[in-house]
N, C-alpha and C. Protein backbone atom coordinates (compact mmCIF):
# COMPACT_ATOMS: atom_id res chain seq x y z
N UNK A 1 0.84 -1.19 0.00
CA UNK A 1 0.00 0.00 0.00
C UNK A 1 0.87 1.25 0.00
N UNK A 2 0.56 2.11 -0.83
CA UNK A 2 1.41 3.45 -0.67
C UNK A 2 0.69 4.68 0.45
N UNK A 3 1.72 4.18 0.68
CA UNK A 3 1.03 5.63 2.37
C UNK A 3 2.01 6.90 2.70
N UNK A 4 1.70 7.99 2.79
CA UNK A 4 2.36 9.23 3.54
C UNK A 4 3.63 9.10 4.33
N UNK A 5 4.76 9.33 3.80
CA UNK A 5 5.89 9.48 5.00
C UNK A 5 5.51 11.43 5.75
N UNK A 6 5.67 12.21 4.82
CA UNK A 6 5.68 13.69 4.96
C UNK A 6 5.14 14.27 4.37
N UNK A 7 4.70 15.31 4.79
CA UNK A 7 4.05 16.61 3.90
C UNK A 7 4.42 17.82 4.58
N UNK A 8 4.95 18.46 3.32
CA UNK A 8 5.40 19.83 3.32
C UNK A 8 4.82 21.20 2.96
N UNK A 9 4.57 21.50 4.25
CA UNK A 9 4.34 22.71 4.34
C UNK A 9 4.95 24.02 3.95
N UNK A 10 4.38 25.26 4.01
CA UNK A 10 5.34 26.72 3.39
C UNK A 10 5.61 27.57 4.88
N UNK A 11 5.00 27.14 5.55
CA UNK A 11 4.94 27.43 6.77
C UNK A 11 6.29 28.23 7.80
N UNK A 12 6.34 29.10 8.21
CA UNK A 12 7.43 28.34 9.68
C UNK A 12 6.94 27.70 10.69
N UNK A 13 8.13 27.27 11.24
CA UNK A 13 7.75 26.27 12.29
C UNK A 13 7.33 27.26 13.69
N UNK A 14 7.33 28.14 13.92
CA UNK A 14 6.73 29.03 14.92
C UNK A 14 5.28 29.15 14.84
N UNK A 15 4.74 29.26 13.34
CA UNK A 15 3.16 29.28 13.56
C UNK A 15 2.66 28.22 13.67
N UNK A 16 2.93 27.27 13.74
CA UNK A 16 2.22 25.95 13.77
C UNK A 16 2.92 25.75 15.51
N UNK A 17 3.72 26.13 15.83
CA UNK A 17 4.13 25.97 17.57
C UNK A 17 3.07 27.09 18.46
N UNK A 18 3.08 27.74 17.69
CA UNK A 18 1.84 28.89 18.73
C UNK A 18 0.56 28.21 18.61
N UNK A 19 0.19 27.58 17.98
CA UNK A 19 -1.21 26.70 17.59
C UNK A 19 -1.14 25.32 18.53
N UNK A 20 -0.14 25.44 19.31
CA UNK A 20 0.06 24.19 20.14
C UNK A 20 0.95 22.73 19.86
N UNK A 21 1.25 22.79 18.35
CA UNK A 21 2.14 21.62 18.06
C UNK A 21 3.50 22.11 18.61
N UNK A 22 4.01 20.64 19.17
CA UNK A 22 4.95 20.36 19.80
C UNK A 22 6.12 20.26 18.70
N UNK A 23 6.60 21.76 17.73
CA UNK A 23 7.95 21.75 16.62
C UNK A 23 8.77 21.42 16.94
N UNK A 24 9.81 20.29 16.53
CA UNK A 24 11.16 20.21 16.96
C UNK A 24 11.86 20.00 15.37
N UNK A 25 12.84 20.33 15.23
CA UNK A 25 13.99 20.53 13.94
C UNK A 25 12.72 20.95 12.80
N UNK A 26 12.00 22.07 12.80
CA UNK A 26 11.29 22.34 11.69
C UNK A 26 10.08 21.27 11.51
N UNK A 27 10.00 20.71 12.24
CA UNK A 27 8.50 19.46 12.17
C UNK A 27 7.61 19.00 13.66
N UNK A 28 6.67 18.31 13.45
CA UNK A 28 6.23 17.53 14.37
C UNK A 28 5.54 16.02 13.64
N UNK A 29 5.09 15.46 14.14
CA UNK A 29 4.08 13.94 13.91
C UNK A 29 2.65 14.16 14.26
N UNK A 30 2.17 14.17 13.36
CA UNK A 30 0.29 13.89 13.61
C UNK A 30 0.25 12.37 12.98
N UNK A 31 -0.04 11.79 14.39
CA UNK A 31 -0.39 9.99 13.93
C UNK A 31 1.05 9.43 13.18
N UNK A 32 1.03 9.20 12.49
CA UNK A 32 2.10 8.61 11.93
C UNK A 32 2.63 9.48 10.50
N UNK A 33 2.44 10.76 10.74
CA UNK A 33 2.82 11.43 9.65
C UNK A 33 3.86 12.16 9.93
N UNK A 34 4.88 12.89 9.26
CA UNK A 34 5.59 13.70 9.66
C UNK A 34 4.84 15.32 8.45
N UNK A 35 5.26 15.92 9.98
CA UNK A 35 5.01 17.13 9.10
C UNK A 35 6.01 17.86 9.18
N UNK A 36 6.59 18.78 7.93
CA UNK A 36 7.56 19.54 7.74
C UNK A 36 7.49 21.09 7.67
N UNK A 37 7.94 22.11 8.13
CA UNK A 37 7.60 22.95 8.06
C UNK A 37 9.00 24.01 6.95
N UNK A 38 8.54 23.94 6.09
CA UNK A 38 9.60 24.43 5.16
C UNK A 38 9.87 25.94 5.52
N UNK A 39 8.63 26.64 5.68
CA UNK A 39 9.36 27.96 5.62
C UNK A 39 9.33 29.13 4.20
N UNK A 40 9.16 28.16 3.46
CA UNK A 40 9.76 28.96 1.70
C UNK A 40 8.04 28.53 0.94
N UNK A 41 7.64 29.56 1.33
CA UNK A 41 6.47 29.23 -0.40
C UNK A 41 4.75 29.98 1.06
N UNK A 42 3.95 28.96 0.59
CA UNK A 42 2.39 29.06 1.00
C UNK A 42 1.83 27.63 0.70
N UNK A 43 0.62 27.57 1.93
CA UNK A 43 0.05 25.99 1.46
C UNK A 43 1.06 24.93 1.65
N UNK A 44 0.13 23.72 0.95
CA UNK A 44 0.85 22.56 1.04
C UNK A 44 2.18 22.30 -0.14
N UNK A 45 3.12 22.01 0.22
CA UNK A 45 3.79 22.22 -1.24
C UNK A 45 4.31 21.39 -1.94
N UNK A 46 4.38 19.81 -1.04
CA UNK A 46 4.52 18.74 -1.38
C UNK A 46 4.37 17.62 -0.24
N UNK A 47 4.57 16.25 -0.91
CA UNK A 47 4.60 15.04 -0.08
C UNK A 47 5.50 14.59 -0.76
N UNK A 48 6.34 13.27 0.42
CA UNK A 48 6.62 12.03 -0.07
C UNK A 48 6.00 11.13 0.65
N UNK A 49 6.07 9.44 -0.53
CA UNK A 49 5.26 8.76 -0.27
C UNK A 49 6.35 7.28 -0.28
N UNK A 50 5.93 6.13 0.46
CA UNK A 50 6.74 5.12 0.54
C UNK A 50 5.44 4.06 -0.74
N UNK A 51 5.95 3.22 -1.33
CA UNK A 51 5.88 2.48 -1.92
C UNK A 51 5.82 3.29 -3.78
N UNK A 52 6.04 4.52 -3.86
CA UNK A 52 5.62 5.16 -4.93
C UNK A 52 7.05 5.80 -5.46
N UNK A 53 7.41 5.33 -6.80
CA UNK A 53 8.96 5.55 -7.48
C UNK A 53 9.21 7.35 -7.47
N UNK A 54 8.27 8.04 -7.01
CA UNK A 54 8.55 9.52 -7.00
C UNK A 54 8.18 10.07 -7.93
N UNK A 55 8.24 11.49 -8.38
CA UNK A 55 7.84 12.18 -9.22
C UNK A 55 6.22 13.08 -9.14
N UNK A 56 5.61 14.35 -10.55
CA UNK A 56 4.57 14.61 -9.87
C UNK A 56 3.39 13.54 -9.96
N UNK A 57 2.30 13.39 -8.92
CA UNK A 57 1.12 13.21 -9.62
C UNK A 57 -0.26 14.16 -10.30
N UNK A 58 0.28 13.97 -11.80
CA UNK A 58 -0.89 14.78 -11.51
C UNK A 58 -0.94 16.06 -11.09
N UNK A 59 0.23 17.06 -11.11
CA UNK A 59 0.84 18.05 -10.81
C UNK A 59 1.25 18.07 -9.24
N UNK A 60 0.77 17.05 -8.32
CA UNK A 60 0.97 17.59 -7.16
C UNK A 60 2.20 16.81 -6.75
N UNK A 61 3.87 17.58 -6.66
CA UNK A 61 4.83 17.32 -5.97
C UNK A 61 4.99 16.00 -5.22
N UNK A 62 5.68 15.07 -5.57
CA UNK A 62 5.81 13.53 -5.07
C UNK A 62 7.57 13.34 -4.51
N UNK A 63 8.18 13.30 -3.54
CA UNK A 63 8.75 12.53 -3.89
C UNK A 63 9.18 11.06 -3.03
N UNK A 64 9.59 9.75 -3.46
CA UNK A 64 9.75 8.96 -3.13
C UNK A 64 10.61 8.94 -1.56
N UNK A 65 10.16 7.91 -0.37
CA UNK A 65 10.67 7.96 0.55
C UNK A 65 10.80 6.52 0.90
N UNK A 66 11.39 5.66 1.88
CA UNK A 66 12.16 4.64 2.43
C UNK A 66 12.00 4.74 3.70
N UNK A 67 11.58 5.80 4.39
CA UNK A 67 11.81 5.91 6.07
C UNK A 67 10.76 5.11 6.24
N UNK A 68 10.99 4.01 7.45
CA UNK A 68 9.55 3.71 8.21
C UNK A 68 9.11 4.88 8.97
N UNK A 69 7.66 4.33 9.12
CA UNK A 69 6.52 5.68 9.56
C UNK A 69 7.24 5.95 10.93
N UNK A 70 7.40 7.07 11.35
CA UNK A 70 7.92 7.59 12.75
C UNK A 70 6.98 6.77 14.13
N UNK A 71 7.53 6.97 15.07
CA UNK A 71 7.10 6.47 16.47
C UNK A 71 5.48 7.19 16.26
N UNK A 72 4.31 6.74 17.08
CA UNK A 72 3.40 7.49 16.97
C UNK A 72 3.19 9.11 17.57
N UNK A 73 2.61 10.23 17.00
CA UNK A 73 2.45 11.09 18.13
C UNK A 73 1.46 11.15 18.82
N UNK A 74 2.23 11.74 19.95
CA UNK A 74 1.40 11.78 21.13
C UNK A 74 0.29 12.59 21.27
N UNK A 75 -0.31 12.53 22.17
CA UNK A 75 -1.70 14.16 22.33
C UNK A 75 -0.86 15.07 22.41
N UNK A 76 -1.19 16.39 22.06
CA UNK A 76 -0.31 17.46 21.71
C UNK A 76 -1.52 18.66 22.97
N UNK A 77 -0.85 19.68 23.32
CA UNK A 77 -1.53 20.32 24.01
C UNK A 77 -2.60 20.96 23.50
N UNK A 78 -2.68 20.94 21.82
CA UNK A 78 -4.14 21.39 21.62
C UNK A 78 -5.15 20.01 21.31
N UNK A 79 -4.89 19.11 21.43
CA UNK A 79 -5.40 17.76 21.75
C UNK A 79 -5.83 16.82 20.09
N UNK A 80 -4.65 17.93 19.30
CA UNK A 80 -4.74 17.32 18.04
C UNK A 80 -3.85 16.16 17.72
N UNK A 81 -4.42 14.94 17.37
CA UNK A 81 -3.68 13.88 17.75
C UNK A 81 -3.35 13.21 16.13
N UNK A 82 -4.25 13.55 14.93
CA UNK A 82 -3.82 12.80 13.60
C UNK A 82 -4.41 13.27 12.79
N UNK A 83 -4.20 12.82 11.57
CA UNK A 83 -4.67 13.53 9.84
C UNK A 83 -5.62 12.55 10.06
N UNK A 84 -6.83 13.27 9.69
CA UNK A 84 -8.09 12.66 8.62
C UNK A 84 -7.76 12.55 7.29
N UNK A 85 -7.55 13.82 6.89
CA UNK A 85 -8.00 13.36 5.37
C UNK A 85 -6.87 14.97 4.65
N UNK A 86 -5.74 14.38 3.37
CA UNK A 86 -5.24 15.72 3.03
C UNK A 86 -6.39 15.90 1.49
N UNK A 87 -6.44 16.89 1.24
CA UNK A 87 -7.21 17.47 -0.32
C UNK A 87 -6.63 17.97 -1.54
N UNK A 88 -6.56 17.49 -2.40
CA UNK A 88 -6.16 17.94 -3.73
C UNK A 88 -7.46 18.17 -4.50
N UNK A 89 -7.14 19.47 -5.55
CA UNK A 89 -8.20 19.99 -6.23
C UNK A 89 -7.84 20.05 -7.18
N UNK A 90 -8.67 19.37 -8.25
CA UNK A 90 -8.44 18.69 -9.75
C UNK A 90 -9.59 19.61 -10.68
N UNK A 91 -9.17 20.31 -11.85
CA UNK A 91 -9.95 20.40 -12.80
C UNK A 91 -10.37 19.52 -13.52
N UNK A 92 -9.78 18.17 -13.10
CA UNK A 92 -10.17 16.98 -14.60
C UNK A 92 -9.83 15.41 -13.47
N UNK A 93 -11.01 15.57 -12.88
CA UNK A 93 -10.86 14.72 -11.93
C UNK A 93 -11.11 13.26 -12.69
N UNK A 94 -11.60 12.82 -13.25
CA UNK A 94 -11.29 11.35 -14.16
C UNK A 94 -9.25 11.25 -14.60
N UNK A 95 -9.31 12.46 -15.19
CA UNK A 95 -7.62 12.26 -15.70
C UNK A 95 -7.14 12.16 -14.19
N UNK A 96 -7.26 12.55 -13.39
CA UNK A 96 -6.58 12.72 -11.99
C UNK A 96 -7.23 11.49 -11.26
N UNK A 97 -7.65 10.85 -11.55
CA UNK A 97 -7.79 9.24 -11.04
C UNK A 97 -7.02 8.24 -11.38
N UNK A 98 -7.35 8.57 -13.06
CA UNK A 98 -6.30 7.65 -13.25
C UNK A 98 -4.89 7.80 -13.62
N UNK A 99 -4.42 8.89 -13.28
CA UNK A 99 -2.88 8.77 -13.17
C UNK A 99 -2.81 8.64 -11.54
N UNK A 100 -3.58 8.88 -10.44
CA UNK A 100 -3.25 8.20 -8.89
C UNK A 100 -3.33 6.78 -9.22
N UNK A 101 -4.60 6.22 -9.45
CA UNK A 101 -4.65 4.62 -9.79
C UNK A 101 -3.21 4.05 -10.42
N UNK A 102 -2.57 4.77 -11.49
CA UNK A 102 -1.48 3.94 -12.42
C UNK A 102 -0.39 3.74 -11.20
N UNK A 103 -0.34 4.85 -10.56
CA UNK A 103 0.76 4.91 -9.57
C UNK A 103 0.61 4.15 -8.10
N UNK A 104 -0.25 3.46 -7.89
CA UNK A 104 -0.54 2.60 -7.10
C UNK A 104 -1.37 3.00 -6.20
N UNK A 105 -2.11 3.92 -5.93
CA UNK A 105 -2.83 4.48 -4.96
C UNK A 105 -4.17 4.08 -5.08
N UNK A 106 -4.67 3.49 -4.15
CA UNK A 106 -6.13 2.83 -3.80
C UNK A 106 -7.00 3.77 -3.47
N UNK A 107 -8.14 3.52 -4.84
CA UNK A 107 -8.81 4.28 -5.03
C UNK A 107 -10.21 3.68 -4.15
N UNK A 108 -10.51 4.08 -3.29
CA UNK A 108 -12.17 3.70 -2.55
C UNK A 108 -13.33 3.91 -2.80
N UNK A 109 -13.39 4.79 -3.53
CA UNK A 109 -14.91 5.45 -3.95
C UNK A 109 -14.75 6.91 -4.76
N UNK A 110 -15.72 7.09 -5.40
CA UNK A 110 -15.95 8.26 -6.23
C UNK A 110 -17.53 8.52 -5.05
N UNK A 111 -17.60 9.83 -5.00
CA UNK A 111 -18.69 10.69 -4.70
C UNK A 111 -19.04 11.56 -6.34
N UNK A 112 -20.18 10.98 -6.15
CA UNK A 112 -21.02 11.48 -7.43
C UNK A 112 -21.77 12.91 -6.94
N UNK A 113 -22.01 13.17 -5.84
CA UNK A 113 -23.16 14.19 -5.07
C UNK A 113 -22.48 15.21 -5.12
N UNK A 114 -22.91 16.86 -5.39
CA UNK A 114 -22.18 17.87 -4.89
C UNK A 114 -22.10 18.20 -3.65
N UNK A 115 -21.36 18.46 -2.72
CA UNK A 115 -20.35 19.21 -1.45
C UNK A 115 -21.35 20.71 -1.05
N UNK A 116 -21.23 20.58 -0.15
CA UNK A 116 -21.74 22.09 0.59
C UNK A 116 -21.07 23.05 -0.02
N UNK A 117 -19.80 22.53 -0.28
CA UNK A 117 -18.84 23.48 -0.59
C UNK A 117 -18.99 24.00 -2.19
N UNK A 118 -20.19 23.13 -2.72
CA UNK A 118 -20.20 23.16 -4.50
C UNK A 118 -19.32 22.78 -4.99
N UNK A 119 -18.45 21.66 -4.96
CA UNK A 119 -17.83 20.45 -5.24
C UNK A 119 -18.32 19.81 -6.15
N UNK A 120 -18.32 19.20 -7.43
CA UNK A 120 -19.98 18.73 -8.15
C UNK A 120 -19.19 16.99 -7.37
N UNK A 121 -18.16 16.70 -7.50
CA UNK A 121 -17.81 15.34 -7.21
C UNK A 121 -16.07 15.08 -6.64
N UNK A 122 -16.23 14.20 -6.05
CA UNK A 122 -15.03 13.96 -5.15
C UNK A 122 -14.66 12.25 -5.30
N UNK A 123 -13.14 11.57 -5.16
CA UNK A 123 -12.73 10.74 -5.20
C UNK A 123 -12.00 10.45 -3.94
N UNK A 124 -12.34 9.76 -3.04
CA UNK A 124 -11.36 9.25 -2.27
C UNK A 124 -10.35 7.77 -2.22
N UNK A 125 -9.10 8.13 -1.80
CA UNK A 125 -8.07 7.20 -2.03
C UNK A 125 -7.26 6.84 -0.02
N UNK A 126 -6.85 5.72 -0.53
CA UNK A 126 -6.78 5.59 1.20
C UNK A 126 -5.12 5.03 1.10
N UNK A 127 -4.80 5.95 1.61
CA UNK A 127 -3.29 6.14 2.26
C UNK A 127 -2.62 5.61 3.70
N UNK A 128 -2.63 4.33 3.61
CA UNK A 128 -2.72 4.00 4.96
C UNK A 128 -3.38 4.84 5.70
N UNK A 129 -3.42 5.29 7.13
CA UNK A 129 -4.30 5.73 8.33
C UNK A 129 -4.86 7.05 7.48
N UNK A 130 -4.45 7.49 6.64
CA UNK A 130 -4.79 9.21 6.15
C UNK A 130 -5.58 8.90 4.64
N UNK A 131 -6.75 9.43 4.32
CA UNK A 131 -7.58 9.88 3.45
C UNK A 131 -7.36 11.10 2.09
N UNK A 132 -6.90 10.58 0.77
CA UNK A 132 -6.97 11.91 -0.01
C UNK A 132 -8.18 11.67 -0.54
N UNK A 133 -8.61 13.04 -0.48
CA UNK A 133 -9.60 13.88 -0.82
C UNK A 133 -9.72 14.44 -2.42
N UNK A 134 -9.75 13.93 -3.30
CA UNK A 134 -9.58 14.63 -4.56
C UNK A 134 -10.78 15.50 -4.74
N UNK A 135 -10.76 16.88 -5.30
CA UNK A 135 -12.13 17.22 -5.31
C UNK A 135 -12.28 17.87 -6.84
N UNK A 136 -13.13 17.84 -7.83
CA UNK A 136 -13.33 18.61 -8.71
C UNK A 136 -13.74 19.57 -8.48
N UNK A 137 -13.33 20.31 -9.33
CA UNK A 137 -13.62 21.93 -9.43
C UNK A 137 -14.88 22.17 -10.28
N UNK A 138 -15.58 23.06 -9.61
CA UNK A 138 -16.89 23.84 -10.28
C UNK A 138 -16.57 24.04 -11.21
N UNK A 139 -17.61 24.00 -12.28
CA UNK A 139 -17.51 24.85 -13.62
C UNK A 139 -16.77 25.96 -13.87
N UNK A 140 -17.34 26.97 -13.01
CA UNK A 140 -16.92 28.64 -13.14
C UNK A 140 -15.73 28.46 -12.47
N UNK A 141 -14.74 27.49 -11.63
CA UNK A 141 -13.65 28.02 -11.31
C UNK A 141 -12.89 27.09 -12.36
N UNK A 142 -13.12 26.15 -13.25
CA UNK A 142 -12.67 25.73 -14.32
C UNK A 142 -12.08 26.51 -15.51
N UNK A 143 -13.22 27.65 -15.82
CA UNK A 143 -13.24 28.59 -16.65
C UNK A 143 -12.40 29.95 -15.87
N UNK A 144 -12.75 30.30 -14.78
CA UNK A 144 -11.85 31.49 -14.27
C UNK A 144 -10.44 31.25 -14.55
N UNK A 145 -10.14 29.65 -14.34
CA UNK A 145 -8.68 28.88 -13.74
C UNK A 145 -7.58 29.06 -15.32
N UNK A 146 -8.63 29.00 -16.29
CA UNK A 146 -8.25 29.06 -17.65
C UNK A 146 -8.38 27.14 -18.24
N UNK A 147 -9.32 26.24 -18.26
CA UNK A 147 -9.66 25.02 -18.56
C UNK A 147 -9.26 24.26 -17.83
N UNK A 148 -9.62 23.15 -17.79
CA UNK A 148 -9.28 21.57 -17.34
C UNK A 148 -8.15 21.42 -17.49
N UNK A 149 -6.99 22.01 -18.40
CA UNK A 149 -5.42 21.38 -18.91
C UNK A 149 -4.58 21.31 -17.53
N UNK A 150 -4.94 22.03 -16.05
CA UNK A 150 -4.01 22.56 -15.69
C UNK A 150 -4.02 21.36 -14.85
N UNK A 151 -2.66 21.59 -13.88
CA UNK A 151 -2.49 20.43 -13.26
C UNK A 151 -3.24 20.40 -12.14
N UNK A 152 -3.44 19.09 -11.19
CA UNK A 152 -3.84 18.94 -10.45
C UNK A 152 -3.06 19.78 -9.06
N UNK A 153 -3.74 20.38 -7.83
CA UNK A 153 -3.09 21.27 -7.03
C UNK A 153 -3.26 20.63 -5.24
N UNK A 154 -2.49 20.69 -4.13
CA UNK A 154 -2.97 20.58 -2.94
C UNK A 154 -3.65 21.74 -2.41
N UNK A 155 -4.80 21.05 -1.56
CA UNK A 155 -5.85 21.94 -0.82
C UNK A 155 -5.58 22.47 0.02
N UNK A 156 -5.60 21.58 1.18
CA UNK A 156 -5.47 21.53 2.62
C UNK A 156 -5.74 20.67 3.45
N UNK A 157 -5.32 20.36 5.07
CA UNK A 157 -5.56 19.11 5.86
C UNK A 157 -6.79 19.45 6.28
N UNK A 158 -6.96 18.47 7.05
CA UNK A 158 -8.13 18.00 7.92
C UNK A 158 -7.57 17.16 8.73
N UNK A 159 -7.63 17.88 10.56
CA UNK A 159 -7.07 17.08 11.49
C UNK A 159 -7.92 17.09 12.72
N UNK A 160 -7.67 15.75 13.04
CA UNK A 160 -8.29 15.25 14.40
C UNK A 160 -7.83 15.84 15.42
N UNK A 161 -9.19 16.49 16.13
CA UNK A 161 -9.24 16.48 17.76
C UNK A 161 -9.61 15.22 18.83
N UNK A 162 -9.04 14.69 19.94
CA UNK A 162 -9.50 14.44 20.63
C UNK A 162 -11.01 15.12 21.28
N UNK A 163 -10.85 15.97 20.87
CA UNK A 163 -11.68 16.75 22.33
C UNK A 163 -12.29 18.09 21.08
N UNK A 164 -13.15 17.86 20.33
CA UNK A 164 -13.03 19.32 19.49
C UNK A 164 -13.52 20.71 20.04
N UNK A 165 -14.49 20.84 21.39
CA UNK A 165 -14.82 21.51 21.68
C UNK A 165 -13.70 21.95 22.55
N UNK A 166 -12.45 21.35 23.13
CA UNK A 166 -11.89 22.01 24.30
C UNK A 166 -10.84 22.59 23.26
N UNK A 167 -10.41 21.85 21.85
CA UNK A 167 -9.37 22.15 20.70
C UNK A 167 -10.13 23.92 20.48
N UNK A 168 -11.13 24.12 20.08
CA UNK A 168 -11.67 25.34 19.67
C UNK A 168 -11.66 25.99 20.84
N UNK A 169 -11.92 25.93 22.27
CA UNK A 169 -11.71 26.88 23.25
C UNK A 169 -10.63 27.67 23.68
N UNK A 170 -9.37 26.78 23.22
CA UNK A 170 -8.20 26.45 23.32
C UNK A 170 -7.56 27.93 21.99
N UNK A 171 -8.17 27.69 20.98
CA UNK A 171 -7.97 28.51 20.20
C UNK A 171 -8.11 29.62 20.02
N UNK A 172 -9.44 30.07 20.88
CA UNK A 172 -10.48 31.28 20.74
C UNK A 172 -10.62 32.02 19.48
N UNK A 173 -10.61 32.91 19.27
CA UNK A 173 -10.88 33.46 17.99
C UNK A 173 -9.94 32.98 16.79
N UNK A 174 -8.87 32.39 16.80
CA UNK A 174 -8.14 31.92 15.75
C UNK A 174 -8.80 30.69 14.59
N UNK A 175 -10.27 29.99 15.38
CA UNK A 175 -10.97 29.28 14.85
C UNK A 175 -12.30 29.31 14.76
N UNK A 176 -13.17 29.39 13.71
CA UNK A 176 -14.50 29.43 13.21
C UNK A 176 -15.18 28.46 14.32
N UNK A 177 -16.81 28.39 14.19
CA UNK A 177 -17.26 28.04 15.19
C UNK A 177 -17.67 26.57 14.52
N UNK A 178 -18.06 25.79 15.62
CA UNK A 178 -17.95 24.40 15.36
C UNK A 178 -19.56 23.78 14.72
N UNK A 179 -19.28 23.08 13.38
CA UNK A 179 -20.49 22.76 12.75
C UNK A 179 -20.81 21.19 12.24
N UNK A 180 -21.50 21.15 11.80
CA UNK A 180 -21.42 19.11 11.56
C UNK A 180 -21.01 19.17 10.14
N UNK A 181 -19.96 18.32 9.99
CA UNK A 181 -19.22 17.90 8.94
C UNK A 181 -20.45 16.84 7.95
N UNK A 182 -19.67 16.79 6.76
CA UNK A 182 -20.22 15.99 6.14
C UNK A 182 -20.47 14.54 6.24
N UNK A 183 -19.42 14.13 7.07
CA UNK A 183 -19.17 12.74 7.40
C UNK A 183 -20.36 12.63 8.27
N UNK A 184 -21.36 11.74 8.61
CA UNK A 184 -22.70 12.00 9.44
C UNK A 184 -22.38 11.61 10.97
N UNK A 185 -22.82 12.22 11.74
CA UNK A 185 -22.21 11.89 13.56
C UNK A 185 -20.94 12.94 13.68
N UNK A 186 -20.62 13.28 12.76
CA UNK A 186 -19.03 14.51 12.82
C UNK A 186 -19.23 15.67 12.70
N UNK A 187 -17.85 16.13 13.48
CA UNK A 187 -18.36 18.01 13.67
C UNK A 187 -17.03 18.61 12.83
N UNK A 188 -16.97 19.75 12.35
CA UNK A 188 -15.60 20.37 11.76
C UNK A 188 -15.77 22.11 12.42
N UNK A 189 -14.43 22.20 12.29
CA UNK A 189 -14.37 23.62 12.59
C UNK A 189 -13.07 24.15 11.75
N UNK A 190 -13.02 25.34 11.00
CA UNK A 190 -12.14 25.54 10.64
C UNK A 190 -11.09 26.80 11.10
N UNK A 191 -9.67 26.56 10.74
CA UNK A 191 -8.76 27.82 11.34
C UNK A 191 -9.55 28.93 10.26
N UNK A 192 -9.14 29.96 10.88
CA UNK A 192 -9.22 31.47 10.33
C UNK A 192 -7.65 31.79 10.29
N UNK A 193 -7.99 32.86 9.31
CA UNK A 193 -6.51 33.70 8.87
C UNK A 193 -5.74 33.89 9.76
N UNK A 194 -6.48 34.54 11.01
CA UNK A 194 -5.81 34.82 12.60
C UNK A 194 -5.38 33.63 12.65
N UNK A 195 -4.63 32.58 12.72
CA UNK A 195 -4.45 31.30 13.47
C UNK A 195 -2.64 31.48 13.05
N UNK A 196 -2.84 32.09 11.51
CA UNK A 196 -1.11 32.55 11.23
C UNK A 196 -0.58 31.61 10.32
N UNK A 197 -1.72 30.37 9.79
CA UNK A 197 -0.98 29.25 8.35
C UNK A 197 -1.55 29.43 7.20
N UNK A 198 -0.63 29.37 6.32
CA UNK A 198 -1.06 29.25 4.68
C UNK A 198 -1.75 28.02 4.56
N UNK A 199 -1.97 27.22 5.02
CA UNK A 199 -2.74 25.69 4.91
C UNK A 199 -3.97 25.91 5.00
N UNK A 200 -4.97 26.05 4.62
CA UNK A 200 -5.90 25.82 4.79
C UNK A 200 -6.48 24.49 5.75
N UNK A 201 -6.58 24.72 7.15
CA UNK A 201 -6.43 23.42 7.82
C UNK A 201 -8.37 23.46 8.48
N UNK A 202 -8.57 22.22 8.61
CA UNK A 202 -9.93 22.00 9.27
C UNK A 202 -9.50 21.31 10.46
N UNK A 203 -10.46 21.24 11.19
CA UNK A 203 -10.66 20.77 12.93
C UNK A 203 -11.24 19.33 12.56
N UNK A 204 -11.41 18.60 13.05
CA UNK A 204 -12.11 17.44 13.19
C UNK A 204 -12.56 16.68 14.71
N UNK A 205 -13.62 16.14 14.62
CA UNK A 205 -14.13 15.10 15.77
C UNK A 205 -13.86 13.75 15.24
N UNK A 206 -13.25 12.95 16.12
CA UNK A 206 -12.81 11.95 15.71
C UNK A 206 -13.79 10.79 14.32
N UNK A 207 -13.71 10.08 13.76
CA UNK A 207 -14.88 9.14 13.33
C UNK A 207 -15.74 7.87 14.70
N UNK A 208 -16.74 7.88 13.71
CA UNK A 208 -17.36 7.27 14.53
C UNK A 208 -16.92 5.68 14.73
N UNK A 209 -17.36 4.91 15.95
CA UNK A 209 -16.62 3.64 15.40
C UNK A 209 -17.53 3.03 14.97
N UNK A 210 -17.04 1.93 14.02
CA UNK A 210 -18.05 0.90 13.35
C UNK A 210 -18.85 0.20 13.70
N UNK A 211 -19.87 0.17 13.22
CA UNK A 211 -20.72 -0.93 13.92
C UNK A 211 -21.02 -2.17 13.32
């Protein structure tokens, strides 16, 4: 299975330490991920991935990694403990399936339904413990964007709270107020500009367990 070693952020490592992650050498661990805090750019700006020969997919920055997944992390003082789900946004979400599919990435389902967000359709792929999110783009931002040709781009995370209501108290105004996610039984909340990251990051309540 090809799963997440890192993802790189544009970030410094100071704004993501005032938000409560525990930074050490420019990174921390959510679940078994490493996160990097580059410093140079905005947003997400790349990953590497273990079982995948490197290169882009699909425009979004790849490159190949070998490390086993880090020790797990721990609860962090804002009680964010792992990645749900990262997002890439595709003008030509069929072509952007199947160049993830060629490259080994397990594809789980297509969402046919449009998104609150006006999404007309979404693909999810399962990355060991972490979820990509592929999402097509609306019509009109197809046409604003200049067509379908362009490459595929990263969104932003979506990360688990233990605790989402004490995670947002914790935050105070740096985070939007807490609403039910799409996932059914789940709540999301998202950072605001005040919070100090180019990531576009969401809050999460854990999933529900199976029955």
């Amino acid at each position: 299975m090809v799963t997440i070693d890192e993802l790189v952020v544009g970030d410094e490592p100071l704004a993501w330490a005032a938000l409560g992650f525990p930074v050490k050498d420019g990174g921390c661990v959510l679940g078994d991920v490493r996160i990097r805090m580059a410093g140079a750019g905005k947003g997400l700006t790349g990953w590497s991935l273990r079982g995948h020969a490197g290169g882009d997919l699909d425009g979004l920055p790849t490159e190949r990694s070998e490390r086993p997944a880090p020790e797990a992390g721990r609860f962090f003082a804002n009680l964010v403990y792992a990645i749900d789900h990262v997002v890439a946004i595709s003008p030509d979400l069929d072509r952007t399936i199947a160049a993830l599919e060629g490259a080994g990435l397990d594809l789980r389902r297509v969402r046919e339904e449009p998104t609150p967000a006006g999404a007309p359709r979404q693909a999810f792929f399962r990355l060991g413990a972490v979820i990509l999110e592929v999402v097509q783009e609306p019509p009109e931002a197809i046409k604003q964007g200049g067509g379908a040709d362009r490459p595929s781009v990263f969104g932003g995370l979506a990360l688990l709270s233990e605790d989402l209501d004490a995670t947002v108290e914790m935050l105070g105004k740096r985070v939007g107020e807490i609403r039910p996610a799409v996932q059914p039984g789940r709540r999301i909340a998202t950072l605001r500009r005040s919070a100090g990251l180019s990531v576009p990051v969401a809050l999460m309540s854990p999933p529900l367990p199976r029955t």
